[in-house]
C-alpha atoms as a PDB file:
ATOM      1  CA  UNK A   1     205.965 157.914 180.805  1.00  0.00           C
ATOM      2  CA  UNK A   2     204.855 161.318 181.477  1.00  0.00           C
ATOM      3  CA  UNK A   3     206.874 162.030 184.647  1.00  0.00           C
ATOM      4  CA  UNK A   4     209.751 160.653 181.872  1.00  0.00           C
ATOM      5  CA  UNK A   5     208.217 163.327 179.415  1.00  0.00           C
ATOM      6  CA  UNK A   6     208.757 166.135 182.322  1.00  0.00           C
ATOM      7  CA  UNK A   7     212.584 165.183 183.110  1.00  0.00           C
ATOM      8  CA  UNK A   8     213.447 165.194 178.945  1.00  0.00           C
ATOM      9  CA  UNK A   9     211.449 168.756 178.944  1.00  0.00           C
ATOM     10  CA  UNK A  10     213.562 170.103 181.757  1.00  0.00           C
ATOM     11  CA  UNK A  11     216.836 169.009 180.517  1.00  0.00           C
ATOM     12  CA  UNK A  12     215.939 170.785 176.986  1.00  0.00           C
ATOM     13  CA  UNK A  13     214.748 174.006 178.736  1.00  0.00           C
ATOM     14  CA  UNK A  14     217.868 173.972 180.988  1.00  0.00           C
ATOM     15  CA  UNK A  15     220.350 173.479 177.762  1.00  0.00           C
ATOM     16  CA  UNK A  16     218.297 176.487 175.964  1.00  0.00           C
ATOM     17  CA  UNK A  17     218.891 178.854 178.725  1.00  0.00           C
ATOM     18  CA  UNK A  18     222.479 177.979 179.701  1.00  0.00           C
ATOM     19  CA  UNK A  19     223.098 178.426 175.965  1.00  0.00           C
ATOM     20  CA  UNK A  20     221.068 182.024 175.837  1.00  0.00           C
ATOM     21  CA  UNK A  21     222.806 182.819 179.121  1.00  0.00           C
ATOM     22  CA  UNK A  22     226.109 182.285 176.827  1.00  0.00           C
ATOM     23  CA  UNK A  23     225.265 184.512 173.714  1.00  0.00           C
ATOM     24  CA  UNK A  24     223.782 187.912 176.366  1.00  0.00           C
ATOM     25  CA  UNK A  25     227.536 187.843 177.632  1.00  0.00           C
ATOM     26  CA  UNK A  26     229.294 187.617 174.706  1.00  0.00           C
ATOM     27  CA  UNK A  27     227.928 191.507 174.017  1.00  0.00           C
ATOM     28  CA  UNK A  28     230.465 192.349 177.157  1.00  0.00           C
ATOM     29  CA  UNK A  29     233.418 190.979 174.621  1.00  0.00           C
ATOM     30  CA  UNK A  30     232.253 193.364 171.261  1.00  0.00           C
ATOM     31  CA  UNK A  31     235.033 196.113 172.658  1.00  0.00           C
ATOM     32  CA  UNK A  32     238.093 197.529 170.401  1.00  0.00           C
ATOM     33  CA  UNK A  33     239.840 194.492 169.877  1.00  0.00           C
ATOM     34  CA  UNK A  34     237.038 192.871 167.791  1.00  0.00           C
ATOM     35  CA  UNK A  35     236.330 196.259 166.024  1.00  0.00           C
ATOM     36  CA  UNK A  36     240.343 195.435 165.094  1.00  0.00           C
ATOM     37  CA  UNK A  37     240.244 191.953 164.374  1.00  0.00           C
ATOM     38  CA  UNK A  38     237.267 192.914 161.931  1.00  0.00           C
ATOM     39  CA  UNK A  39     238.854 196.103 160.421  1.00  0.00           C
ATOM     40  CA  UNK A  40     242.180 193.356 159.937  1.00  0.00           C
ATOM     41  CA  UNK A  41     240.091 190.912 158.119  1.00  0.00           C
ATOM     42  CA  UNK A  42     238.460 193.819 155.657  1.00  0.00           C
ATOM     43  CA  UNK A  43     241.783 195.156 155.081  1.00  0.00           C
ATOM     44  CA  UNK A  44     243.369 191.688 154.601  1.00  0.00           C
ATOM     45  CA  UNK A  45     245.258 191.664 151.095  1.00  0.00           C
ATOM     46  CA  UNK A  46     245.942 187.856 151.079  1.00  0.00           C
ATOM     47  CA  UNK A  47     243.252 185.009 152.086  1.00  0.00           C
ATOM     48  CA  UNK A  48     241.357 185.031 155.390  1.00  0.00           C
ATOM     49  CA  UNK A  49     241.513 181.129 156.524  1.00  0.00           C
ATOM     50  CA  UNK A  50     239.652 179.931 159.133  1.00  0.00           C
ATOM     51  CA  UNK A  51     240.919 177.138 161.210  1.00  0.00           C
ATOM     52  CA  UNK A  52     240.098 174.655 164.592  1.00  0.00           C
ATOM     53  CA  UNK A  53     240.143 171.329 166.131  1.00  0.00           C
ATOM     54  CA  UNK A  54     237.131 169.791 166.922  1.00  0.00           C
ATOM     55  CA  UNK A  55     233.880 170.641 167.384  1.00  0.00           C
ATOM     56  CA  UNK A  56     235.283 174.174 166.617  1.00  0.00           C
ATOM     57  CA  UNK A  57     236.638 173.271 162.930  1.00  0.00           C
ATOM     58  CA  UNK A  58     233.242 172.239 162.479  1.00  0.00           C
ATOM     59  CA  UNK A  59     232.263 175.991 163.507  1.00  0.00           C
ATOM     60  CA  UNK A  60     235.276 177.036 161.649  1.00  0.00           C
ATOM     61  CA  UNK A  61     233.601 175.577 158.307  1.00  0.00           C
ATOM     62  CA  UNK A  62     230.135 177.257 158.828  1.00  0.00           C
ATOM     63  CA  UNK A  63     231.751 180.838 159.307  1.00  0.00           C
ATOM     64  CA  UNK A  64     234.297 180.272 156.252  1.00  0.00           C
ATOM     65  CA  UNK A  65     230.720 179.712 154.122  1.00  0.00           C
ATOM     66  CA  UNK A  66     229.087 182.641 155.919  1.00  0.00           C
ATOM     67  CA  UNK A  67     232.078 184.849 154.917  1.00  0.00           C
ATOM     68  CA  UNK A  68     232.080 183.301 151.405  1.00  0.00           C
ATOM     69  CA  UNK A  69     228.459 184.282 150.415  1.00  0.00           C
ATOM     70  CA  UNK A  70     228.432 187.815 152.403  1.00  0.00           C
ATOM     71  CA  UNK A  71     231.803 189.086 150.213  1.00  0.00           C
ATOM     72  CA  UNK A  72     234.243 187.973 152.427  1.00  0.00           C
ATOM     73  CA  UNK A  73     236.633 185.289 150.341  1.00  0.00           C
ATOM     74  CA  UNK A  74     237.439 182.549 152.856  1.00  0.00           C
ATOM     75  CA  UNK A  75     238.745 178.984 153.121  1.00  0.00           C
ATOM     76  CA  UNK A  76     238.993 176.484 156.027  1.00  0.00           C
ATOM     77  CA  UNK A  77     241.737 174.216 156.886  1.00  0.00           C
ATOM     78  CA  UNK A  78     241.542 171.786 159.586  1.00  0.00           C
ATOM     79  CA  UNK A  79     244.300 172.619 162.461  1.00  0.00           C
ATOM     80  CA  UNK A  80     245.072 168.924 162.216  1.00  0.00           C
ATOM     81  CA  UNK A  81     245.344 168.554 158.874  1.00  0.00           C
ATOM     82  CA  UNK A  82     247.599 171.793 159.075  1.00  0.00           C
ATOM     83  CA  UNK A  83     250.316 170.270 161.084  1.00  0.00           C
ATOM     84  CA  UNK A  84     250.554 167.347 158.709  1.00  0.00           C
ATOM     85  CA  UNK A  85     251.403 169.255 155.846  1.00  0.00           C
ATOM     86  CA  UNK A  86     248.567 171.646 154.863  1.00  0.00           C
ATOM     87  CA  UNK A  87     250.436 174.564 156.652  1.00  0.00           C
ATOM     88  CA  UNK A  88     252.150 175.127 152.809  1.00  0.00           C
ATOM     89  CA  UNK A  89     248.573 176.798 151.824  1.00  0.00           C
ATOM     90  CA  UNK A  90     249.591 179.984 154.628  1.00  0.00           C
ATOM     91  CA  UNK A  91     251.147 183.251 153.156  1.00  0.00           C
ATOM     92  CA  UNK A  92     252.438 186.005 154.608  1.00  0.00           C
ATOM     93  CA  UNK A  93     249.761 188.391 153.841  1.00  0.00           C
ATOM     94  CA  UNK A  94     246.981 186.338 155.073  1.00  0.00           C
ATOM     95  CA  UNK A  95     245.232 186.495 158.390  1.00  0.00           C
ATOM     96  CA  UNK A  96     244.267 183.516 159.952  1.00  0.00           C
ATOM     97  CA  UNK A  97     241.536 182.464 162.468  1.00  0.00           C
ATOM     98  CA  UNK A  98     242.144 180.152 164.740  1.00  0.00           C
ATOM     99  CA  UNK A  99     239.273 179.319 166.582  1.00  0.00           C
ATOM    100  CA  UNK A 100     238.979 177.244 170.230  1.00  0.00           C
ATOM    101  CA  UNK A 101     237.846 177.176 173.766  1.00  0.00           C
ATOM    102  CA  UNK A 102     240.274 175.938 175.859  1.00  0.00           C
ATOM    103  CA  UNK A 103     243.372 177.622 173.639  1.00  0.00           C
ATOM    104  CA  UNK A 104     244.973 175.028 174.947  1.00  0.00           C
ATOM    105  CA  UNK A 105     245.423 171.862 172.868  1.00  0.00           C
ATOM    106  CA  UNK A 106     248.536 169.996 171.603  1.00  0.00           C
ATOM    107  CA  UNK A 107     247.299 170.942 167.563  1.00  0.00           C
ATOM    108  CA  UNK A 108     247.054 174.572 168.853  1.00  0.00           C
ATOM    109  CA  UNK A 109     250.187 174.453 170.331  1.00  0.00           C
ATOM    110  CA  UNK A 110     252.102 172.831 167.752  1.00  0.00           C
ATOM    111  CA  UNK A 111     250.521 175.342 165.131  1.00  0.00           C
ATOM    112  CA  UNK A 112     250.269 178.810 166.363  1.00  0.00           C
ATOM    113  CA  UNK A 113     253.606 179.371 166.670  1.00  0.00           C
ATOM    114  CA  UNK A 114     254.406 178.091 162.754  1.00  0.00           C
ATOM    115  CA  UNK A 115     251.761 180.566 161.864  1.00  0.00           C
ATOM    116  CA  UNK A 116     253.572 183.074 163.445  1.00  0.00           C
ATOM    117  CA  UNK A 117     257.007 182.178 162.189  1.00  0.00           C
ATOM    118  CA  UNK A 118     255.067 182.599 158.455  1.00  0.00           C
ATOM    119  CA  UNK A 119     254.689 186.142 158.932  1.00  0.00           C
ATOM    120  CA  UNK A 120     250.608 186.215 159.166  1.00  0.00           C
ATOM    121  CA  UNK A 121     248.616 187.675 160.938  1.00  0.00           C
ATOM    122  CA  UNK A 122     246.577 185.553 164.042  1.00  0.00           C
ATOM    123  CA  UNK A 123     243.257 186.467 165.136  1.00  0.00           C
ATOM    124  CA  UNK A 124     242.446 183.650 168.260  1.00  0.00           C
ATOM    125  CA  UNK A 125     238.935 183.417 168.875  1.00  0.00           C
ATOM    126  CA  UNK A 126     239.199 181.735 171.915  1.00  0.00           C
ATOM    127  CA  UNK A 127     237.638 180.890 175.305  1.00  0.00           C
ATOM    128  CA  UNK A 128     240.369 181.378 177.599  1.00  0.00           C
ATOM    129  CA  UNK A 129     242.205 184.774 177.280  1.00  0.00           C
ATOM    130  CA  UNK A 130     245.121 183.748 179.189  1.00  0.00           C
ATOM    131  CA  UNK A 131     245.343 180.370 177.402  1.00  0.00           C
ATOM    132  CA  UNK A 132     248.832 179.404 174.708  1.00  0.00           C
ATOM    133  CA  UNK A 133     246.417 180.791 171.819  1.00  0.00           C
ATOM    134  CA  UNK A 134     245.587 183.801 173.314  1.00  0.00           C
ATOM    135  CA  UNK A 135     249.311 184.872 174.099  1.00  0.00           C
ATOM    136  CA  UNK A 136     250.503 183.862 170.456  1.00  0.00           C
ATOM    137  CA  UNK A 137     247.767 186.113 168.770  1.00  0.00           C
ATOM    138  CA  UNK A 138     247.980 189.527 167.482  1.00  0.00           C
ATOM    139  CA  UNK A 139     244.163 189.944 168.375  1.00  0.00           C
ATOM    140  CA  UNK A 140     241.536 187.919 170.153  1.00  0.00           C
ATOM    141  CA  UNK A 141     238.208 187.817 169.648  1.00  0.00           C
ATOM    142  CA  UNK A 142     236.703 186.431 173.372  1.00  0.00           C
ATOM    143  CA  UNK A 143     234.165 184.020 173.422  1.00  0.00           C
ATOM    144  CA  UNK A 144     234.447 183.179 176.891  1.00  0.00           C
ATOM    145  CA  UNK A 145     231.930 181.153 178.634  1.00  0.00           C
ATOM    146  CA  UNK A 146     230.820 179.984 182.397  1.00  0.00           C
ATOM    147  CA  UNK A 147     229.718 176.146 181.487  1.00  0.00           C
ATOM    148  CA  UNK A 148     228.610 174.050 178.993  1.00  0.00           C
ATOM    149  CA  UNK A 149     224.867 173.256 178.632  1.00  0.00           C
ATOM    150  CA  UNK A 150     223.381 171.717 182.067  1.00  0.00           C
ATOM    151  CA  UNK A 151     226.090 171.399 185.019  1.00  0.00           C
ATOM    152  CA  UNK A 152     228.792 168.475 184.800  1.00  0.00           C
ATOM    153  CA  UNK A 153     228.305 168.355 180.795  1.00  0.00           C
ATOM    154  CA  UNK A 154     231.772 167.940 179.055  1.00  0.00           C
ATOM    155  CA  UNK A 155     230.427 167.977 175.987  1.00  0.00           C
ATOM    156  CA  UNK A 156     230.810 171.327 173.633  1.00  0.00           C
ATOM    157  CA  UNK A 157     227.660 173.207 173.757  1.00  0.00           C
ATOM    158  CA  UNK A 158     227.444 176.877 175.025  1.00  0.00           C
ATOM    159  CA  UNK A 159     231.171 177.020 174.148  1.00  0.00           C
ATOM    160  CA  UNK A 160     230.766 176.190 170.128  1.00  0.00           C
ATOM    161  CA  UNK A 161     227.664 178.317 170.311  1.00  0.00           C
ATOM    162  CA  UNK A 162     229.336 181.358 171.489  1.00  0.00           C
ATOM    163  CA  UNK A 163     231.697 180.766 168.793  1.00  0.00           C
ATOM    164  CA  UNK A 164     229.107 180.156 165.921  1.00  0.00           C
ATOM    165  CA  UNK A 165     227.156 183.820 167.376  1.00  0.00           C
ATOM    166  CA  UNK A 166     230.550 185.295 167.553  1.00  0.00           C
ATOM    167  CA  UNK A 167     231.350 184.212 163.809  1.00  0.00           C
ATOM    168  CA  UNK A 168     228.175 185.629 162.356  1.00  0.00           C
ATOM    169  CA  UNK A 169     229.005 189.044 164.472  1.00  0.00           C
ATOM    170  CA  UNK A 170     232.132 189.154 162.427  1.00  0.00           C
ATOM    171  CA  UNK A 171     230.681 188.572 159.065  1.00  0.00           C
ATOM    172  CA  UNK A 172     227.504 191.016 159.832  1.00  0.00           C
ATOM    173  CA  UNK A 173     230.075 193.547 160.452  1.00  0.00           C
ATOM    174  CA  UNK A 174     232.808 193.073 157.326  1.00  0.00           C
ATOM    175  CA  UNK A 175     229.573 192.975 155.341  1.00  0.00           C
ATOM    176  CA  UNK A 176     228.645 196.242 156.692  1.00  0.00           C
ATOM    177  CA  UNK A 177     232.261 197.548 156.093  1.00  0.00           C
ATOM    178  CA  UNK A 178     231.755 196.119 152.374  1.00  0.00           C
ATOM    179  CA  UNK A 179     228.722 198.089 151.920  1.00  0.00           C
ATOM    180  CA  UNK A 180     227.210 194.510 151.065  1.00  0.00           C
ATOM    181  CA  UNK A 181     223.727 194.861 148.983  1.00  0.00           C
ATOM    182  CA  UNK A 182     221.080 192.213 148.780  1.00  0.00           C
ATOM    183  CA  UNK A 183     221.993 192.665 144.846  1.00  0.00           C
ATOM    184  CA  UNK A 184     225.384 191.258 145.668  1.00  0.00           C
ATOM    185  CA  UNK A 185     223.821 188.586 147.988  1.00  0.00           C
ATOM    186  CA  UNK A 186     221.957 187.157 145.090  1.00  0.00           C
ATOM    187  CA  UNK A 187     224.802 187.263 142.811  1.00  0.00           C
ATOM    188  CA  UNK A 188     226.061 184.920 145.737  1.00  0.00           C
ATOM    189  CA  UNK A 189     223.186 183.038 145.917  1.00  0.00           C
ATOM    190  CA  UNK A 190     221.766 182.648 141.894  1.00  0.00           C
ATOM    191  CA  UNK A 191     219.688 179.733 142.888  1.00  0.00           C
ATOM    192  CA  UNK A 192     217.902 180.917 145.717  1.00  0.00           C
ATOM    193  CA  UNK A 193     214.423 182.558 145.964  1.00  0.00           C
ATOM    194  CA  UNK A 194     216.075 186.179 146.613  1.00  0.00           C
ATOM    195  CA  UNK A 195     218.256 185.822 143.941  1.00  0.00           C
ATOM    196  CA  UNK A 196     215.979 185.059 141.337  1.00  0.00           C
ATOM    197  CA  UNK A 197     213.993 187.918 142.672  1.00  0.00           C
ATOM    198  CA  UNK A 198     216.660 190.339 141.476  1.00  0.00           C
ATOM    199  CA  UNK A 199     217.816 188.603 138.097  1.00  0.00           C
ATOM    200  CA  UNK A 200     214.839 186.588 136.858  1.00  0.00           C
ATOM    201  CA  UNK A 201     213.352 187.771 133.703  1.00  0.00           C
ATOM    202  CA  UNK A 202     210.438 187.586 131.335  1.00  0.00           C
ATOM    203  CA  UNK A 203     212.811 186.284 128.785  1.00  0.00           C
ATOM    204  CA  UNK A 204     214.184 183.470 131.197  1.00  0.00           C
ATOM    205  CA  UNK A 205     210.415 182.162 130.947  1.00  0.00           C
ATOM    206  CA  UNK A 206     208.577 182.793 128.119  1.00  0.00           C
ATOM    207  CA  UNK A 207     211.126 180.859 125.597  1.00  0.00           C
ATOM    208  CA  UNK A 208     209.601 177.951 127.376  1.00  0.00           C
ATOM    209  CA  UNK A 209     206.242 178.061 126.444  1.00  0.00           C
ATOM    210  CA  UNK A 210     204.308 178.309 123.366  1.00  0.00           C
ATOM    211  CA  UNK A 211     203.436 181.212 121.273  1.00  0.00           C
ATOM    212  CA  UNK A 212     199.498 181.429 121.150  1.00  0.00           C
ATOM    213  CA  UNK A 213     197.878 183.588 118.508  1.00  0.00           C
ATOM    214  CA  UNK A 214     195.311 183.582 116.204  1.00  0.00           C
ATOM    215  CA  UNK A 215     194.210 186.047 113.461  1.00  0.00           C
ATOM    216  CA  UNK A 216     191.623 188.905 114.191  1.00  0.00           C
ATOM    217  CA  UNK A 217     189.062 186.985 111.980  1.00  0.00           C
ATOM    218  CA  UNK A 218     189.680 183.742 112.771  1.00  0.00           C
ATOM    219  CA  UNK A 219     186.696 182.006 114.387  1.00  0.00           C
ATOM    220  CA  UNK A 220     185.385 179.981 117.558  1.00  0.00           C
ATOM    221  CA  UNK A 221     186.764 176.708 116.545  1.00  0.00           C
ATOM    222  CA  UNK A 222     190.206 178.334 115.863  1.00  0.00           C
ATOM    223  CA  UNK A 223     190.387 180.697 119.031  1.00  0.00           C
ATOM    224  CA  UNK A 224     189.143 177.128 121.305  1.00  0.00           C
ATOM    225  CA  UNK A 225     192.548 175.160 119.389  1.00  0.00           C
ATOM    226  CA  UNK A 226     194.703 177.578 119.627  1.00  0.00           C
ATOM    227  CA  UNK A 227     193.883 177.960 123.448  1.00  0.00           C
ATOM    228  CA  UNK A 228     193.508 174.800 124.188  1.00  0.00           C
ATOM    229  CA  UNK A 229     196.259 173.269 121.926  1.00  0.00           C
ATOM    230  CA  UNK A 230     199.293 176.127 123.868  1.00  0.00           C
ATOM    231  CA  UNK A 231     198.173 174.871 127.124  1.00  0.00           C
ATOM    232  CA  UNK A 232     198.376 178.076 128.422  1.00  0.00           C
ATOM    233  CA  UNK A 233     194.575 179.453 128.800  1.00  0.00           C
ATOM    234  CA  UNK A 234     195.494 182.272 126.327  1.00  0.00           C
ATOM    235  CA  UNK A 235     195.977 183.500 122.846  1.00  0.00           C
ATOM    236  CA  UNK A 236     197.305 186.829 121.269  1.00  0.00           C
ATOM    237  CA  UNK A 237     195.150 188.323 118.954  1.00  0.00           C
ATOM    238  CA  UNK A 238     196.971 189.756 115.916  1.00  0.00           C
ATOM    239  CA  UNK A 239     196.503 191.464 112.432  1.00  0.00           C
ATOM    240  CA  UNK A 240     199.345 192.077 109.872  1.00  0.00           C
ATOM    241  CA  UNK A 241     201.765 191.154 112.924  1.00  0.00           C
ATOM    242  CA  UNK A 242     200.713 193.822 115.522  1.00  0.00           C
ATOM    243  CA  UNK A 243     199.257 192.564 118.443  1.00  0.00           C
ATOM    244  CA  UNK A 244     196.104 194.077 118.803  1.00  0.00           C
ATOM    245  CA  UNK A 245     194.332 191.897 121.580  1.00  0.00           C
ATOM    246  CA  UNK A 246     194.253 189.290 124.290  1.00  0.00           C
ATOM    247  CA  UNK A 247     191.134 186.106 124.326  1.00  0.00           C
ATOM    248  CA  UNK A 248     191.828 183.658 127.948  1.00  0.00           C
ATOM    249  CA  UNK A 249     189.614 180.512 128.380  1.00  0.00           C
ATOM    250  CA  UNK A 250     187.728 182.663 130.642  1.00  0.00           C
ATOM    251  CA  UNK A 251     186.561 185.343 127.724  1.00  0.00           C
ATOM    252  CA  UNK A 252     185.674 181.933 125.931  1.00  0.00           C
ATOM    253  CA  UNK A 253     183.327 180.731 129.032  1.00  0.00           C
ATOM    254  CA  UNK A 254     181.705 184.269 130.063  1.00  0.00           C
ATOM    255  CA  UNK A 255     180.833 184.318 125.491  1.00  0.00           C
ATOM    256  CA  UNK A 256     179.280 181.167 126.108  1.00  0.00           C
ATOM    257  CA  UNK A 257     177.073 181.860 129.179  1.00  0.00           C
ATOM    258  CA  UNK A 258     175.560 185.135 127.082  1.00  0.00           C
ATOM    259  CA  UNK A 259     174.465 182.095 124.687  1.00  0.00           C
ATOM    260  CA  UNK A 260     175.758 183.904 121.109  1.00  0.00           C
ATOM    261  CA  UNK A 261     175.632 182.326 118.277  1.00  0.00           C
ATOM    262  CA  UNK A 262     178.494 181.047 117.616  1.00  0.00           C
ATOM    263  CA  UNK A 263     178.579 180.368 114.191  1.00  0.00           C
ATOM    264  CA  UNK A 264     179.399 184.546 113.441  1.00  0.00           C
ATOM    265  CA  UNK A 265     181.764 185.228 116.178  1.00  0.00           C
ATOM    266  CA  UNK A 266     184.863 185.761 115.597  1.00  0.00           C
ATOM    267  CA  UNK A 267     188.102 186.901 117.628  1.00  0.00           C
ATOM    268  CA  UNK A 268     187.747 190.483 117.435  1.00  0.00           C
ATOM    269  CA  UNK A 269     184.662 189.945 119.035  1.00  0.00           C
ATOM    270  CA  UNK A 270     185.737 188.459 122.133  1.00  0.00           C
ATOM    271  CA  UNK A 271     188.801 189.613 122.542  1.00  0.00           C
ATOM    272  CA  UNK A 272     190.148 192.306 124.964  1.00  0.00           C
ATOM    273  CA  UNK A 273     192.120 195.113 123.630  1.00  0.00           C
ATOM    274  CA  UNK A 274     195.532 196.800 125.316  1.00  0.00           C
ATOM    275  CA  UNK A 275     196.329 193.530 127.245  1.00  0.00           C
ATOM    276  CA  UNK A 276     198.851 194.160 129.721  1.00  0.00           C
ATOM    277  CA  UNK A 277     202.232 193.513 128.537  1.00  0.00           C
ATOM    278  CA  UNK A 278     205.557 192.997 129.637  1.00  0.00           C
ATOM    279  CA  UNK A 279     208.609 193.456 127.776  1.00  0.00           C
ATOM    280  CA  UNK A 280     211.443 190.694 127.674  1.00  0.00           C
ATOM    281  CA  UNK A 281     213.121 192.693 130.443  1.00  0.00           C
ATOM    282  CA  UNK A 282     211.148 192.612 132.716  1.00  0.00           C
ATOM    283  CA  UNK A 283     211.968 190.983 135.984  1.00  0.00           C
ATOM    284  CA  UNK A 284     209.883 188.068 136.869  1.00  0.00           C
ATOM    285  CA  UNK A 285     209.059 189.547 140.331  1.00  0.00           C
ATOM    286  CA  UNK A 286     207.729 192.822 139.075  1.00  0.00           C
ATOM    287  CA  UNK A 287     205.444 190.775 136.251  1.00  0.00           C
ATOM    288  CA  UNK A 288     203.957 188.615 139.490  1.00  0.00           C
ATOM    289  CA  UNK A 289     203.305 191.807 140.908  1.00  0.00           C
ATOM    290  CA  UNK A 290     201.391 193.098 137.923  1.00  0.00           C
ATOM    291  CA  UNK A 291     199.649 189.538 137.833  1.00  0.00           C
ATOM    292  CA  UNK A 292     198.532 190.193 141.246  1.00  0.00           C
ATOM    293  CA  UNK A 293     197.592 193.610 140.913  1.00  0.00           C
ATOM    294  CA  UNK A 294     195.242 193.163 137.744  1.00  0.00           C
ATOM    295  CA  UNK A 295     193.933 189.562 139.283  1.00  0.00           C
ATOM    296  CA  UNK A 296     195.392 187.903 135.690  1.00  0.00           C
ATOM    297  CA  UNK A 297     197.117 184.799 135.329  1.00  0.00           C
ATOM    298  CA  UNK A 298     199.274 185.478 131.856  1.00  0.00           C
ATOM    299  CA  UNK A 299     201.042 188.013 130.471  1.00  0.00           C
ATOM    300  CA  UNK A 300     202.648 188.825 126.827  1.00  0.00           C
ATOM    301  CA  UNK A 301     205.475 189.771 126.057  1.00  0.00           C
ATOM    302  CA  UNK A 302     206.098 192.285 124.035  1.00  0.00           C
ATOM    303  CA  UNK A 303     209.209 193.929 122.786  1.00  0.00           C
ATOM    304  CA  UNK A 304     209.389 196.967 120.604  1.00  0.00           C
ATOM    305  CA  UNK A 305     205.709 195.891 119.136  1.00  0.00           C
ATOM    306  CA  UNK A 306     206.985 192.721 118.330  1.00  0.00           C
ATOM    307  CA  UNK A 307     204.861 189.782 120.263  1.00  0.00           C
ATOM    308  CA  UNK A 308     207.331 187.273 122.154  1.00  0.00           C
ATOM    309  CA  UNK A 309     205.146 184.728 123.759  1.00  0.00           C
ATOM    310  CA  UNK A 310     203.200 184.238 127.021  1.00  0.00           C
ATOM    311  CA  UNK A 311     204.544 184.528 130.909  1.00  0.00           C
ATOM    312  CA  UNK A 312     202.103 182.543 133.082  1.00  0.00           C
ATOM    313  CA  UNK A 313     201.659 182.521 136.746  1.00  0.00           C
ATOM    314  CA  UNK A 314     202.892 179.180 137.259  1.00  0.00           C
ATOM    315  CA  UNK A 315     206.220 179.668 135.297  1.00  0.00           C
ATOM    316  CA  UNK A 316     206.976 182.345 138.152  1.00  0.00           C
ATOM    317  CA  UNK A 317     205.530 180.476 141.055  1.00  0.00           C
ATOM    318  CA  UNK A 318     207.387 176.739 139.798  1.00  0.00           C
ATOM    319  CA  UNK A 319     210.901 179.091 139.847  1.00  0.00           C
ATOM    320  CA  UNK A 320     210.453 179.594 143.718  1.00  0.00           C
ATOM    321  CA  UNK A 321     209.246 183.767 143.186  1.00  0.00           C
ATOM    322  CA  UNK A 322     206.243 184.541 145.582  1.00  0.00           C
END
């Protein structure tokens, strides 16, 4: 079993570096003609559409969504699928990818020359420059490799990779050409942690949560409640409707470890005055940050003296912000 361990071992290692050996040499193919194929995408005043056969439609697909949420508007269509009627979605001012290795196969050659006769533009990215592809394209992107993964393997490997590396170089540089911001990204990407990072707000959390306050006179048995009732180890303290005060559950423990009587304390008493607020604008990112800071676990929110409601750790950390 080990000496069975050892071959599988070897045969991963030697995929790993045939497949690194593939992506160093594609930096001999970033010359002028991918600086134009780029500069012909960013320029493009149609659709950019993205198109193979094979294992490279499936790479096709994964750069059309890596275009699509770095600014670049793309859609895929299947060469296959293209042939048998889904050319009609091609316009003149588009530019179209065609992506393959060989350059060489019957779907290519049935479709790159109705692309042509459509008036768009052809980028091939392609892994024989002298293949049918290569000669029907206005610009090639090269993605030429040695050998697949391990010597003798048919199979796709260091040839789709190149492709997928080569795909991401594109998109890295149209989103440089965009001036691309990680403010756009999120816009992009509203779901994800970065994007809630940079449009998450106090008032997209507090609304969920109780409003715990209690009167500057009110006593023990009220403040404990209150707290304990809003589930949120916190109260406001307030007088004629300005907030004047903050009492957590841990005020409440420290009070009873001095051993006061509690039969005369009341909230002003206990409570903390200033708290740290927050207004309802305030990105959820920045208030963690302020949690952190002051080693607190709530904040209030506060806007134009008038008391919101609570933001708690937890409502930040359950939204995917750390």
């Amino acid at each position: 079993m080990e000496k069975n361990f050892e071959a599988i071992k070897h045969i991963a290692l030697s995929t790993i570096e045939d497949e690194y050996i593939a992506i160093k040499r594609l930096k001999d193919y970033i010359d002028d003609e991918f600086a134009k194929a780029v500069e012909l995408i960013f320029n493009c005043k149609g659709r950019v559409v993205i198109t193979g056969i094979g294992k490279s439609a499936s790479i096709a697909a994964k750069i059309v969504a890596t275009f699509n949420s770095t600014g670049t508007p793309a859609i895929f269509m299947h060469a296959a699928d293209a042939i048998h009627g889904d050319l009609g979605i091609i316009q003149k001012e588009d530019v179209v990818v065609c992506i393959s290795n060989s350059g060489n196969t019957p779907e290519i050659k049935v479709l790159t020359p109705m692309l042509k006769s459509l008036g768009a533009a052809l980028i091939g990215m392609v892994g024989n420059t002298n293949s049918f592809l290569a000669l029907q394209s206005d610009i090639i992107i090269n993605t030429t490799v040695e050998q697949e993964a391990t010597p003798g393997n048919p199979a796709p490997t260091c040839s789709t990779t190149a492709q997928l590396v080569m795909g991401d170089a594109v998109a890295m540089a149209l989103l440089q050409c965009r001036g691309f911001t990680a403010q756009d990204f999120a816009r992009y990407h509203p779901g994800g942690s970065l994007g809630k990072q940079l449009y998450m707000k106090a008032e997209n959390l507090y609304p969920k949560n109780a409003r715990p306050a209690v009167d500057l006179n009110d006593d023990i048995k009220t403040l404990i409640i209150e707290i304990s009732g809003k589930m949120l180890g916190v109260t406001a303290v307030m007088n004629n409707n300005k907030l004047l005060g903050i009492i957590t559950d841990g005020d409440l423990r420290r009070m009873l470890e001095k051993g006061q009587d509690l039969s005369t304390v009341k909230a002003k008493d206990i409570m903390t005055a200033n708290p740290k607020t927050i207004s309802s604008q305030t990105l959820a990112v920045d208030a963690l940050q302020l949690m952190r800071q002051n080693n607190i676990t709530q904040l209030l929110v506060v806007d134009n003296d008038d008391y919101k409601g609570v933001v708690h750790l937890h409502d930040i950390l359950d939204e995917g912000i750390i």
